[in-house]
Protein backbone atom coordinates (compact mmCIF):
# COMPACT_ATOMS: atom_id res chain seq x y z
CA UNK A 1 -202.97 -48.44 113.16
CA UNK A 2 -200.18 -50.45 111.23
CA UNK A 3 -201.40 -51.41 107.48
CA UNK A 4 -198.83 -53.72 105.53
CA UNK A 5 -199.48 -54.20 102.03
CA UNK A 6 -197.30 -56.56 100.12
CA UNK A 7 -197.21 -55.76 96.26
CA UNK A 8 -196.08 -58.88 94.58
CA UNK A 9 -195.18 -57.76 90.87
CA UNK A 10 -194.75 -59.82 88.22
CA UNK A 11 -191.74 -59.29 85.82
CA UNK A 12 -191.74 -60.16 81.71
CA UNK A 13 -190.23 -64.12 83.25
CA UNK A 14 -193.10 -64.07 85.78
CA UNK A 15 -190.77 -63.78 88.23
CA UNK A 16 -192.10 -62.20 91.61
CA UNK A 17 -190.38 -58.92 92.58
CA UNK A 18 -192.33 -57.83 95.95
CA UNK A 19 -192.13 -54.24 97.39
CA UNK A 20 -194.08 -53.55 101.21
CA UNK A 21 -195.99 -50.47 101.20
CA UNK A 22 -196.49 -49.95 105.02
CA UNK A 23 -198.88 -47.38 106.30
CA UNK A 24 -199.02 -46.40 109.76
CA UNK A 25 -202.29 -44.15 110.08
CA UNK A 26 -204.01 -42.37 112.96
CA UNK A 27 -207.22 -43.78 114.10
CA UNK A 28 -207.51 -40.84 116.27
CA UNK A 29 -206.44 -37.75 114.82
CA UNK A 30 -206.42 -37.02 110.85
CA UNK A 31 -203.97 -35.23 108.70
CA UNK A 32 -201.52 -35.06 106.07
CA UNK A 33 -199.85 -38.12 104.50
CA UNK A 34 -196.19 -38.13 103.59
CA UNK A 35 -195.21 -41.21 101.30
CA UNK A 36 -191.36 -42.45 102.17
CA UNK A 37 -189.24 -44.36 99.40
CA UNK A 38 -186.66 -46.31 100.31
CA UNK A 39 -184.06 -48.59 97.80
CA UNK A 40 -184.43 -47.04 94.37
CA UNK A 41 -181.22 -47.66 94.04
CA UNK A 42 -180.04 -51.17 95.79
CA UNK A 43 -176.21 -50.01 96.90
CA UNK A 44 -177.20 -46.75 99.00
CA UNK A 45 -178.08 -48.76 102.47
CA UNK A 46 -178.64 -45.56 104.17
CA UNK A 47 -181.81 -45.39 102.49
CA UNK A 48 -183.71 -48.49 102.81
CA UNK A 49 -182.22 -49.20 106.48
CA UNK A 50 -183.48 -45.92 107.04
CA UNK A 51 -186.83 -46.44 105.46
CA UNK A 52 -186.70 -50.21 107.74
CA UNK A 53 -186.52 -48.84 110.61
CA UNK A 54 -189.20 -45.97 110.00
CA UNK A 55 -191.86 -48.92 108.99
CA UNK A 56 -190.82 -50.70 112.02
CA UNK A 57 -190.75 -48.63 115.37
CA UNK A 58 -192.59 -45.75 114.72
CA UNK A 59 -196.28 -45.14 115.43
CA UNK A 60 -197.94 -42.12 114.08
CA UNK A 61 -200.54 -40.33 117.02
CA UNK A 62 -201.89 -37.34 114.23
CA UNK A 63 -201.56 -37.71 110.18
CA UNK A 64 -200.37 -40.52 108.20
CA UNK A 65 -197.43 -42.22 107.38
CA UNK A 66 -196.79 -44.53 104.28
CA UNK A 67 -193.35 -45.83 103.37
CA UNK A 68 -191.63 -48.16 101.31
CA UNK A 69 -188.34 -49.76 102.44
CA UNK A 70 -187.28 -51.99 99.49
CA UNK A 71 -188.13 -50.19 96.26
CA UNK A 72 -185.97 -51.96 93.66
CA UNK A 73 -185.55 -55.32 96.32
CA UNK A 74 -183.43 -57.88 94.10
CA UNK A 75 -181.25 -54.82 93.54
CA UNK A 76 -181.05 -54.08 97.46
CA UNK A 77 -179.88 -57.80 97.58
CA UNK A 78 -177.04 -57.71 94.75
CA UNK A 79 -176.21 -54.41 96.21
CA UNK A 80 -176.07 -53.39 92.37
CA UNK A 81 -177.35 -49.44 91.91
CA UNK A 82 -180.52 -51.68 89.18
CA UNK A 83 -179.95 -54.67 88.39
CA UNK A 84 -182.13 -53.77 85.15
CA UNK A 85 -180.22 -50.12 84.78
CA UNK A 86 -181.07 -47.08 86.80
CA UNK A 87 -184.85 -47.18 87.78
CA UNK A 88 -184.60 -43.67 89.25
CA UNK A 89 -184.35 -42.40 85.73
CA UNK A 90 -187.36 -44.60 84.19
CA UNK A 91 -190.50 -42.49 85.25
CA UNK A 92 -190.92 -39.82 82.56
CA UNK A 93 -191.24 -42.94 79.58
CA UNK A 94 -190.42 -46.56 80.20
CA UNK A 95 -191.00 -49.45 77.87
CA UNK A 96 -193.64 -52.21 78.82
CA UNK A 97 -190.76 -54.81 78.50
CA UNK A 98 -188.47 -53.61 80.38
CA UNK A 99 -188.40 -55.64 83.42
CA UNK A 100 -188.68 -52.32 86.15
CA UNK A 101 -191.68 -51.46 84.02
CA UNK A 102 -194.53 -53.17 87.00
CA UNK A 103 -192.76 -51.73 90.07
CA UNK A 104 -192.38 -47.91 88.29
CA UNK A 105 -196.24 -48.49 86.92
CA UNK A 106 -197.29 -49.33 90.33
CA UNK A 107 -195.32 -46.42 92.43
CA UNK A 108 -196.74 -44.01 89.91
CA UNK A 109 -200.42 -44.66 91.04
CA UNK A 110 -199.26 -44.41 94.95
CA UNK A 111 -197.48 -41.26 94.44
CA UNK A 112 -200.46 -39.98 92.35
CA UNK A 113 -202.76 -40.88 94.82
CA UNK A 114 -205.09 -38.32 96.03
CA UNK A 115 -204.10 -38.97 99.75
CA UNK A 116 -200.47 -38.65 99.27
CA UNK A 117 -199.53 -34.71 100.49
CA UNK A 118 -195.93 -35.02 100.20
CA UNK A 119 -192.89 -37.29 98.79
CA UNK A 120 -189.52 -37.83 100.29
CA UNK A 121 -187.37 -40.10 98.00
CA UNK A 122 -184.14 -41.51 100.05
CA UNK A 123 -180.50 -41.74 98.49
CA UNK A 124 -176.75 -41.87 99.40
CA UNK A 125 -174.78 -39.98 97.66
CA UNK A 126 -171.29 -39.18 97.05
CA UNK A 127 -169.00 -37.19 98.75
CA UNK A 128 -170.40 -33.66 100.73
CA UNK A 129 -172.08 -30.83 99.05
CA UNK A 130 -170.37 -27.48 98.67
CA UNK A 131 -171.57 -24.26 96.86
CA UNK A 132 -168.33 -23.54 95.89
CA UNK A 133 -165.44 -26.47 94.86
CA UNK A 134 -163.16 -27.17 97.29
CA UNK A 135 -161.60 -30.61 96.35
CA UNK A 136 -162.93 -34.29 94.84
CA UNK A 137 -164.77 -34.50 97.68
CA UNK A 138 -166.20 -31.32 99.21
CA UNK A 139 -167.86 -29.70 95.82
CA UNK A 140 -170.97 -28.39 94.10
CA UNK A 141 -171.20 -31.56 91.89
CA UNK A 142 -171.58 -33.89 95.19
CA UNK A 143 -175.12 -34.90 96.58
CA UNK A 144 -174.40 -36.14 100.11
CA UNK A 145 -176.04 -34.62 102.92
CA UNK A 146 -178.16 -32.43 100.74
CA UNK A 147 -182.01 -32.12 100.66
CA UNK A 148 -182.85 -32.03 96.95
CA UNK A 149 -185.36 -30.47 94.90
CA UNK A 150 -186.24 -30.19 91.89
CA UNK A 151 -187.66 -26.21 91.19
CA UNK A 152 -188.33 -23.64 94.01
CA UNK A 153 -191.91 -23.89 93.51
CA UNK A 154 -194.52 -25.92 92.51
CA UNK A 155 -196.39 -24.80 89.74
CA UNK A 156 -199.86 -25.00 90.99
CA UNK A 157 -201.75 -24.03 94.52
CA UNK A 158 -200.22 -26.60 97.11
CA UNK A 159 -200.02 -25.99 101.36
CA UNK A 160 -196.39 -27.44 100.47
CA UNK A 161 -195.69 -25.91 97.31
CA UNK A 162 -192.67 -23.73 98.34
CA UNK A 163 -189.99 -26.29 98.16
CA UNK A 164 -187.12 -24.52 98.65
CA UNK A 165 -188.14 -23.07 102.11
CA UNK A 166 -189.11 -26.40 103.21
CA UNK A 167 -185.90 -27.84 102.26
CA UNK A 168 -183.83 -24.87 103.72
CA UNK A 169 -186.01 -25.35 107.50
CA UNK A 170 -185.10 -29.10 107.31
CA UNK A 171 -181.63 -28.62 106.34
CA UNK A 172 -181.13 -25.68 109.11
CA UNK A 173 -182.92 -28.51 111.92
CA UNK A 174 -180.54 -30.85 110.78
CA UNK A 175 -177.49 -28.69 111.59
CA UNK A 176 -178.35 -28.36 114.86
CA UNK A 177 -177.28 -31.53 115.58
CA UNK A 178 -174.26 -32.83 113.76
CA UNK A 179 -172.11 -35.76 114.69
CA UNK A 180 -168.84 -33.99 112.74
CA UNK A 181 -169.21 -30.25 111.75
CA UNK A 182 -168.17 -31.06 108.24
CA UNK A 183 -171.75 -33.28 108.10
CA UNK A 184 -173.69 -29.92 107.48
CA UNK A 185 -177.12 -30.09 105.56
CA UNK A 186 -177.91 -27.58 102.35
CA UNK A 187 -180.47 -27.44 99.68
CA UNK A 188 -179.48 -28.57 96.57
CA UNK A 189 -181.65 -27.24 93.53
CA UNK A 190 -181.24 -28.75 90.50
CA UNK A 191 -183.30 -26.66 88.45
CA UNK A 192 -184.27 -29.79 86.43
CA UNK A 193 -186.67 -28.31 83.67
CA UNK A 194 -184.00 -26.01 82.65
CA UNK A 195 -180.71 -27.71 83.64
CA UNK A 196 -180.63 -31.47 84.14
CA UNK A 197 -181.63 -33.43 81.55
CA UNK A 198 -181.59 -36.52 83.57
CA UNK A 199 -183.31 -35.46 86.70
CA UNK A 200 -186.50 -35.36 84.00
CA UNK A 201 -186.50 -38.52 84.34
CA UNK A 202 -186.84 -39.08 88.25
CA UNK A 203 -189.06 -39.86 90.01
CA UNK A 204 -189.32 -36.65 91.98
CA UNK A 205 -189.82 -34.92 88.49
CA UNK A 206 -192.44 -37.08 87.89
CA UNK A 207 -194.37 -36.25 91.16
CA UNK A 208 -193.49 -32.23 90.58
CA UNK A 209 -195.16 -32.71 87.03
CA UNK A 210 -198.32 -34.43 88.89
CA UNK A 211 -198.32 -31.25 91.41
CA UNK A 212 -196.62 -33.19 94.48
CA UNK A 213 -194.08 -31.57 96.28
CA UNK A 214 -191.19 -34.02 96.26
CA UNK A 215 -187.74 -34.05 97.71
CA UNK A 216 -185.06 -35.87 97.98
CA UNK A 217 -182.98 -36.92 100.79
CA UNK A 218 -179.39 -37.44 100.28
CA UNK A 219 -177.01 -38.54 102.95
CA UNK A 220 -173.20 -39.12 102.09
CA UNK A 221 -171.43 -42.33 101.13
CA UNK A 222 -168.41 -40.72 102.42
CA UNK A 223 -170.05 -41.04 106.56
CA UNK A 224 -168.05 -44.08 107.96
CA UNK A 225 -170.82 -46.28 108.90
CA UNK A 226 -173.95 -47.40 108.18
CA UNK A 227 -175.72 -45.99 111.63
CA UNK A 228 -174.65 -42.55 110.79
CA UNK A 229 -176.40 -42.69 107.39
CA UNK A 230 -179.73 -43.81 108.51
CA UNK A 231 -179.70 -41.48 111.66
CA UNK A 232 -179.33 -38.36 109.28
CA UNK A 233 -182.19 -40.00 106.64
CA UNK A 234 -184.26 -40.06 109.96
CA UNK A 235 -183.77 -37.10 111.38
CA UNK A 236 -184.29 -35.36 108.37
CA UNK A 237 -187.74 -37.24 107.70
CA UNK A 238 -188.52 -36.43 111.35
CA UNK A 239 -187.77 -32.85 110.40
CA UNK A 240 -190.37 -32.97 107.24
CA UNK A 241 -193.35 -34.71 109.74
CA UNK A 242 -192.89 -31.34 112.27
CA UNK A 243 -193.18 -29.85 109.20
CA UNK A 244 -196.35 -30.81 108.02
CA UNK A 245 -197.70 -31.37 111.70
CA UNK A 246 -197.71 -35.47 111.68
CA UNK A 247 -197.26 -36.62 115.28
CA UNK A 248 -195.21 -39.64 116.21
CA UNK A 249 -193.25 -41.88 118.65
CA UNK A 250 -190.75 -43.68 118.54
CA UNK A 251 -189.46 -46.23 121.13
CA UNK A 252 -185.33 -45.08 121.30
CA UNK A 253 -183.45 -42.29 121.68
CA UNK A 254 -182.47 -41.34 118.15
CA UNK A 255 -178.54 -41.43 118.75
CA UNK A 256 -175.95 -43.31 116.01
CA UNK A 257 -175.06 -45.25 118.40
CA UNK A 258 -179.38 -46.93 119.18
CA UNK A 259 -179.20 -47.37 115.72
CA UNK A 260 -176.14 -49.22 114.92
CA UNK A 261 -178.00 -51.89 117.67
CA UNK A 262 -181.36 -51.44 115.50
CA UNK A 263 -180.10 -52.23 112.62
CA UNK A 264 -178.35 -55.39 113.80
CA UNK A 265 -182.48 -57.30 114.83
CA UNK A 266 -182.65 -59.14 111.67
CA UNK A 267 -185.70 -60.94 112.88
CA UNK A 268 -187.06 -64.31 111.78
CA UNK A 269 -187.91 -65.97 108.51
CA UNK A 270 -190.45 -68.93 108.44
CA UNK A 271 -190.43 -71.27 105.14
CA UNK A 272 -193.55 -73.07 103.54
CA UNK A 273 -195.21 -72.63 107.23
CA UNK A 274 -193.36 -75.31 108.34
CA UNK A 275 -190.29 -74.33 109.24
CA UNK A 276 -188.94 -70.90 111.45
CA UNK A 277 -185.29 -69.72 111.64
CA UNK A 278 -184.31 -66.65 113.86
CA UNK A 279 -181.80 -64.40 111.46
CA UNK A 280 -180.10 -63.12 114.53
CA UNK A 281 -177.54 -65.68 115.45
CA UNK A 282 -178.05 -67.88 112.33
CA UNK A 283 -174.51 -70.26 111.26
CA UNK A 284 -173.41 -68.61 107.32
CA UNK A 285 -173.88 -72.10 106.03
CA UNK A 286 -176.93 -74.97 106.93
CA UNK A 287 -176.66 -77.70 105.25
CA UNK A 288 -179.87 -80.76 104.73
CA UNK A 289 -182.32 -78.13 105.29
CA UNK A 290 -185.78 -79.98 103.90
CA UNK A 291 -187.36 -78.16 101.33
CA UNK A 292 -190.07 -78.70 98.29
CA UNK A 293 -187.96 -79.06 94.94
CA UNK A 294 -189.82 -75.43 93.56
CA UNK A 295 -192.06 -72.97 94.59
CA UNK A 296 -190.81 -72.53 98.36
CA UNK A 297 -192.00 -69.75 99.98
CA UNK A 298 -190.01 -67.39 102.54
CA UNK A 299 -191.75 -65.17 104.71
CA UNK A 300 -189.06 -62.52 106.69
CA UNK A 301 -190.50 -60.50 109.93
CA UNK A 302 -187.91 -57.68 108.11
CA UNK A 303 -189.20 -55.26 105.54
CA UNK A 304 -185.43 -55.87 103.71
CA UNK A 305 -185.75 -59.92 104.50
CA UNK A 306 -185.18 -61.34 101.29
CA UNK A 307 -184.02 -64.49 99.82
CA UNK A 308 -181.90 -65.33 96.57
CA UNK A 309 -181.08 -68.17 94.88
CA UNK A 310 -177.34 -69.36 93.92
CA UNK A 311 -177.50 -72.60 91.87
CA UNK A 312 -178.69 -75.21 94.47
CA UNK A 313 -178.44 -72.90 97.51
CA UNK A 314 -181.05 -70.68 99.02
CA UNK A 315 -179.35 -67.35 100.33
CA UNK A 316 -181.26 -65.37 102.93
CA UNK A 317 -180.70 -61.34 102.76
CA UNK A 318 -181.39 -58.32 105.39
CA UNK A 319 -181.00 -55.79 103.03
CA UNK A 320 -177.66 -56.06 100.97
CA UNK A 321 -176.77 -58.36 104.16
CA UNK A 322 -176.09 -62.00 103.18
CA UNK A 323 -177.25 -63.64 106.74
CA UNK A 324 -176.99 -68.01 105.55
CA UNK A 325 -177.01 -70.02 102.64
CA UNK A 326 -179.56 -73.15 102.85
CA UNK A 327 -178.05 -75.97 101.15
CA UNK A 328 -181.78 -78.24 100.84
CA UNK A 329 -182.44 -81.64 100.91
CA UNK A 330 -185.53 -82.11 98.39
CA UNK A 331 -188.26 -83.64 100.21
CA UNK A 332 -192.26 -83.80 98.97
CA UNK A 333 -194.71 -82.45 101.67
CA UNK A 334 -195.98 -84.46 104.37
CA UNK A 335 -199.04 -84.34 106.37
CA UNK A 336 -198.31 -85.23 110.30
CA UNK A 337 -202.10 -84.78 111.89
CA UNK A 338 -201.79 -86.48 114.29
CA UNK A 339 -200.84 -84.57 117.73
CA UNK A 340 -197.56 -84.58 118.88
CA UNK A 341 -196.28 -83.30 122.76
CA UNK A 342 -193.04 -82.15 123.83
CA UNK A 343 -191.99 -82.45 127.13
CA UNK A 344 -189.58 -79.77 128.55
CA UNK A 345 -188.22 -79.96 131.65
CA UNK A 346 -190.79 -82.13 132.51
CA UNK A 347 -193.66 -80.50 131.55
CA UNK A 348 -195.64 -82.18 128.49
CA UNK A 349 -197.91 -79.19 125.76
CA UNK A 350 -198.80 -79.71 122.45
CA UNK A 351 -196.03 -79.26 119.55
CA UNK A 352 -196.44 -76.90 117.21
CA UNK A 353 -194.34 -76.93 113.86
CA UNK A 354 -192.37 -73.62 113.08
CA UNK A 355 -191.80 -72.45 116.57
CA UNK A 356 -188.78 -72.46 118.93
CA UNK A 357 -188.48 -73.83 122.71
CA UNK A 358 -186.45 -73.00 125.26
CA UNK A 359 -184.75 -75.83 127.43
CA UNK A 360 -183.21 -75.66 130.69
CA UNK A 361 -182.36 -79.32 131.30
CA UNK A 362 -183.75 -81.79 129.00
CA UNK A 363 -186.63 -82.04 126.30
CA UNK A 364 -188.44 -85.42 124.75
CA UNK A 365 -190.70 -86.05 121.80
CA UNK A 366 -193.90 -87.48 122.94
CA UNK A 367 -194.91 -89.40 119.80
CA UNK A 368 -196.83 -92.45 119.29
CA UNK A 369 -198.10 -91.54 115.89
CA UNK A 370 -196.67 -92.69 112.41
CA UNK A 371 -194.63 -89.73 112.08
CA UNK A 372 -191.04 -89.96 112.45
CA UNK A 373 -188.95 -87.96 114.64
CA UNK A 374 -185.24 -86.83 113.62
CA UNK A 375 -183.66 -84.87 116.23
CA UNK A 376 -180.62 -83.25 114.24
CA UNK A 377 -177.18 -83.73 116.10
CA UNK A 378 -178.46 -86.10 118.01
CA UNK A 379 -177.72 -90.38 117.45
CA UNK A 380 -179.09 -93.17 119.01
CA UNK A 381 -177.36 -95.65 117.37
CA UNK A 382 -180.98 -98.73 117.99
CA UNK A 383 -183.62 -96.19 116.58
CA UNK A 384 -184.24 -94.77 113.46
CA UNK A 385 -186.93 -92.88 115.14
CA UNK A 386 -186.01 -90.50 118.06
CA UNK A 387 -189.33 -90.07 119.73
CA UNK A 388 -189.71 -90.57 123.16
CA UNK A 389 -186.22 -89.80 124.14
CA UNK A 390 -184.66 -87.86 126.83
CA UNK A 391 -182.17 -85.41 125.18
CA UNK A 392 -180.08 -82.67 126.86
CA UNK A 393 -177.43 -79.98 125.38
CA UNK A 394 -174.00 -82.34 126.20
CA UNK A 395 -175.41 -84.67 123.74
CA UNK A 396 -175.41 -82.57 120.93
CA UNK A 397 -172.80 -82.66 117.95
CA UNK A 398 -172.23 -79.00 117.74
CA UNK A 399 -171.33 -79.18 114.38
CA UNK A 400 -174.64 -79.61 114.03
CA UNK A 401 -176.37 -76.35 115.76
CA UNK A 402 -177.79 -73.49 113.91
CA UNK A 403 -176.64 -70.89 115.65
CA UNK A 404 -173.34 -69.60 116.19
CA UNK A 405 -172.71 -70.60 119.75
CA UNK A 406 -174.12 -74.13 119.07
CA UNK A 407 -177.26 -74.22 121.80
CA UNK A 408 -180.20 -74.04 118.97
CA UNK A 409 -180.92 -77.75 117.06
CA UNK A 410 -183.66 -78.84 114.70
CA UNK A 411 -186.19 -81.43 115.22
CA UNK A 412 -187.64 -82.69 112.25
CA UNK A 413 -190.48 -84.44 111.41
CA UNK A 414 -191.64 -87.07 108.62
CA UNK A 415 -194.09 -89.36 107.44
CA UNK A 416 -192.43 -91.98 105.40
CA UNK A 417 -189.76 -89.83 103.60
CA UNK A 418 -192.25 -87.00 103.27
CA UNK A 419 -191.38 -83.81 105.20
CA UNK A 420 -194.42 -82.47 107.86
CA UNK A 421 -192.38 -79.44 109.35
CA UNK A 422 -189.72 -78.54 112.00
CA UNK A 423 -189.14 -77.60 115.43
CA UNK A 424 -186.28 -75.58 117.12
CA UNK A 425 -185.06 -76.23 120.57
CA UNK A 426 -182.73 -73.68 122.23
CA UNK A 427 -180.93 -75.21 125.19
CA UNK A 428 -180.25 -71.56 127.91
């Protein structure tokens, strides 16, 4: 059973700054729950592709499995470390006006929640870890590829209370199967009570003080590509569910090389219910897309979907991705109730806004209502409205497509100058 909860926060400007818990639970067989945080800090991509890819394709058969792929989301999208300063370091005090202040209130009542067993907190950090110094890169002050914790123990009665052995049977899985042999796993303890005055003010800290075993996951900035950070952060949570006995599946092999494919389905965004774009083989620039002057709302398929906006553009994000910029032409919304068929290929079904349609030869607007057809990339030079026409792919302006190899157009739809919604016809 797949449970998405979308938190939508409200910042001191009453902006919204949305996180997705997603909980994948067993209807079948009970068990533990282990919470997964991913994008405390927005330019560490391991972690919250990681964390994406964990809410999307895995299904948990015995336990429970809640996660969070885009902690500290505008962040993700500037691909800024906080936007707002270092939110990882905000959960032992934080001010009510500091503008992290909902997001950190709100995580601190999941992780404190009585069903939570266990906490993984997902990073990339720099260079490899090394007991003992051997240059800028390989050295005990690095954090990549390190399972961190906080103390050995936890200070009360816990079935997961001996952190460092956890840690070290993780770290000694993931060595079994390295891409390089300089990738190796340890346990990093950073003592935190005694020693690191910062790490008081983590959120792992802040779980250890509320008697939840927490770790952190660290994988290395220094691994060449993206895939080989989030295959590590997975394995390595894969390694913590054995460990606590939560069953799951998983439709891939988990190889670097599944993953860098993964990572590339960027899915499909749909805006103010009327319109649908696919992210996957979007143009980097559309131009006269129809929007409401404020208030739009963007809905992404993608847990990291995101959108921000850039003086008079609308940019849409996977993660720290940029996919487009909308460049909008400021309509009011239009109501278009009366039916409306599309014929394709000779066969006539009701049109529904905010979908696409595949073409093989040729596709017409059946339309006898007042609402006005606009079949972008297409002219006929007599009619202002392009209903009831016979269009195929050869006459098509390119230009005007919306995908990269020009065989996706927009069909738009109006009453007067009001905008009802848009269809997408894809030509094979």
């Amino acid at each position: 059973m797949r449970l998405l909860l979308s938190l939508f926060l409200l910042n001191s400007l009453t902006q919204a700054l949305p996180f997705s818990l997603i909980k994948h639970e067993s209807s079948s067989e009970q068990g533990p729950t282990l919470f997964v945080i991913g994008g405390i800090h927005g330019n560490e991509p391991g972690s919250y592709f990681a964390a994406s890819v964990l809410a999307q394709y895995y299904t948990i058969t015995k336990g429970n499995l809640w996660v969070i792929p885009n902690l500290n989301h505008k962040s993700i999208m500037m691909n800024s470390r906080g936007i707002n300063g270092d939110m990882n370091r905000k959960f032992a005090d934080i001010d009510i006006s500091d503008a992290d202040y909902p997001i950190v209130n709100e995580l601190k009542k999941i992780i404190t929640d009585p069903q939570v067993d266990l906490i993984l907190n997902l990073h990339d950090g720099h260079g490899f870890y090394r007991k003992e110094y051997k240059n800028t890169i390989f050295n005990p002050g690095a954090w990549g590829q390190t399972c961190v914790i906080d103390q050995g123990t936890l200070d009360c009665d816990h079935q997961y209370k001996d952190l460092s052995t956890i840690a070290s049977q993780v770290s000694q899985g993931l060595n079994d199967g390295l891409i390089q042999d300089h990738h190796i796993f340890d346990v990093r303890n950073t003592n935190t009570r005694f020693d690191d005055e910062a790490m008081k003010h983590s959120l792992t800290f802040f779980a250890i003080n509320n008697n939840k075993p927490a770790f952190a996951i660290e994988t290395s900035k220094n691994l060449p590509t993206l895939e080989e950070k989030v295959f590590y952060q997975l394995r390595a949570i894969e390694g913590y569910m054995q460990y606590m006995g939560i069953s799951y599946q998983r439709p891939f092999e988990l190889t670097a090389e599944n993953l860098k494919k993964i990572i590339k389905n960027n899915g499909n965004v749909t805006i103010n219910n009327k319109i649908n774009l696919s992210l996957e083989n979007l143009r980097k620039d559309l131009s006269f897309i129809p929007l409401e002057s404020k208030s739009n709302g963007f809905s992404f398929t993608h847990p990291l979907g995101g959108m921000l906006q850039d003086g008079g553009k609308y940019n849409l994000y996977i993660g720290n991705q940029k996919i487009s910029s909308l460049s909008p032409s400021v309509h009011a919304p239009g109501q278009c109730s009366e039916q409306i068929g599309i014929e394709i290929d000779g066969k006539v079904e009701k049109l529904d806004f905010a979908k696409e349609y595949i073409i093989t030869a040729d596709v017409s607007i059946i339309n006898k209502s007042l609402t006005r057809t606009n079949i972008i990339g297409f002219t006929h030079e007599s009619k202002k409205d392009e209903s009831n026409i016979h269009v195929t792919l050869k006459d098509f302006d390119p230009k005007y497509s919306i995908d990269k190899e020009a065989k996706t157009y927009r069909i738009e739809f109006y009453r007067e100058n009001d905008f009802c919604g848009m269809t997408l016809i894809h030509f094979k």
